[in-house]
Protein backbone atom coordinates (compact mmCIF):
# COMPACT_ATOMS: atom_id res chain seq x y z
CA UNK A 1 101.81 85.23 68.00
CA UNK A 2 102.27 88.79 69.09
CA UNK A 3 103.70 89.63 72.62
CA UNK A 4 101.53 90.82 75.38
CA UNK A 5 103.70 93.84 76.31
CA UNK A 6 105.51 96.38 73.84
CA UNK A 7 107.62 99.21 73.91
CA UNK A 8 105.87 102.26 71.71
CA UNK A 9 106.68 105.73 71.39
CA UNK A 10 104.30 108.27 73.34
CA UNK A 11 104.02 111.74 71.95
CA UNK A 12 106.60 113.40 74.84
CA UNK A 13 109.49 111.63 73.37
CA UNK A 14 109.84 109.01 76.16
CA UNK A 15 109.24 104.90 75.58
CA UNK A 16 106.69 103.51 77.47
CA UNK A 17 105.17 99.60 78.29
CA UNK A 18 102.14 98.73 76.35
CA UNK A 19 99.95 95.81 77.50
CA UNK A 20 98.23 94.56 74.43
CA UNK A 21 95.79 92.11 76.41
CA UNK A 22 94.11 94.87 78.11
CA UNK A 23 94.69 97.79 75.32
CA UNK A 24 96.16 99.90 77.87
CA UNK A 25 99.36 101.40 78.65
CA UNK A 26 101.33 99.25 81.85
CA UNK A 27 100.52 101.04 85.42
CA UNK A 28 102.55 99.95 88.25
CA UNK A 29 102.68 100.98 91.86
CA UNK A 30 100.44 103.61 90.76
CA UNK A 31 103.11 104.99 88.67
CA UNK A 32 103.43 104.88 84.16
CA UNK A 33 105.99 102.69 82.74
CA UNK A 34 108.03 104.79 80.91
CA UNK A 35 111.07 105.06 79.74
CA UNK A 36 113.75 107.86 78.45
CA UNK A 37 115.52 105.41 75.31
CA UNK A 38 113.87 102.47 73.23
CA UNK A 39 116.51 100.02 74.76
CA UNK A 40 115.38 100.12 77.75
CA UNK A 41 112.03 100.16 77.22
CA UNK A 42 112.28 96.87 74.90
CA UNK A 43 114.67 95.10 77.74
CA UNK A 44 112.05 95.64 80.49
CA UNK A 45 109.03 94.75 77.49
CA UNK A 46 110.64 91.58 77.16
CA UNK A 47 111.45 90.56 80.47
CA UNK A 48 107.53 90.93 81.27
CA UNK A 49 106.82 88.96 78.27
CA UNK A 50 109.31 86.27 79.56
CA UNK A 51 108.48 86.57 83.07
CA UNK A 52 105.12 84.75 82.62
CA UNK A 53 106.53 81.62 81.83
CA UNK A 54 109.04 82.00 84.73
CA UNK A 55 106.15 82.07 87.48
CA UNK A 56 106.04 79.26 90.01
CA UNK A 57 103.16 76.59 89.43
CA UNK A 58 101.16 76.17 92.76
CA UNK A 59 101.73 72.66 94.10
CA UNK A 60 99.01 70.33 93.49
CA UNK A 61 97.26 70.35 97.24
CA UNK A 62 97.33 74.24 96.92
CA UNK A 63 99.30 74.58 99.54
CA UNK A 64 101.82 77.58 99.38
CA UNK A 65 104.85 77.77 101.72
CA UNK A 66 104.64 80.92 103.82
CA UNK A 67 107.73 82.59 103.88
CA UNK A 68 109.73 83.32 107.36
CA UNK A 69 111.45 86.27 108.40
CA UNK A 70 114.77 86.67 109.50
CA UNK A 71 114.09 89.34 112.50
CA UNK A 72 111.04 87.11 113.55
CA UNK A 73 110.97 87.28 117.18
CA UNK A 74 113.30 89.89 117.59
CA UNK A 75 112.35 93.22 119.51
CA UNK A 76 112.63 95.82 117.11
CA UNK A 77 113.17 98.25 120.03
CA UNK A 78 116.05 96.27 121.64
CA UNK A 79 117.81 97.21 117.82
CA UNK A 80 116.93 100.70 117.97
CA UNK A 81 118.14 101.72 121.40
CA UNK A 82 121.36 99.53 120.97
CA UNK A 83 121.95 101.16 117.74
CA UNK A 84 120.86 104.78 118.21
């Protein structure tokens, strides 16, 4: 079975991320995945291809934990004016 995502060689000499599902080239943040040497191109190919059988499975009642954060409650003001 061949991998989703690739590593090829575009015609200005860099590496870039090739998404064989969708028979495009791998966009993120608005920005091309590309890459200056074959290495890393491969090592970050192959961490995408891996990373889909890393994802979480969503717990049975399809509930999903919200996350907290750590300043929660916290003025941000009170931080800047101590801090400034």
């Amino acid at each position: 079975m061949k991998d989703r995502f690739e590593a090829i060689p575009n015609p200005s000499c860099r590496f870039e991320i090739w998404d064989n599902e969708s028979g495009e080239p791998v966009v993120r943040h608005g920005r091309l995945l590309t890459f200056a040497s074959a290495k890393s191109a491969t090592r970050i190919a192959g961490f995408l291809n891996g990373s889909r059988s890393l994802r979480r499975p969503v717990p049975p009642n399809g509930a999903l934990r919200t996350a907290t954060s750590a300043c929660e409650g916290v003025n941000p003001m009170r931080f800047w004016i101590r801090n400034s």
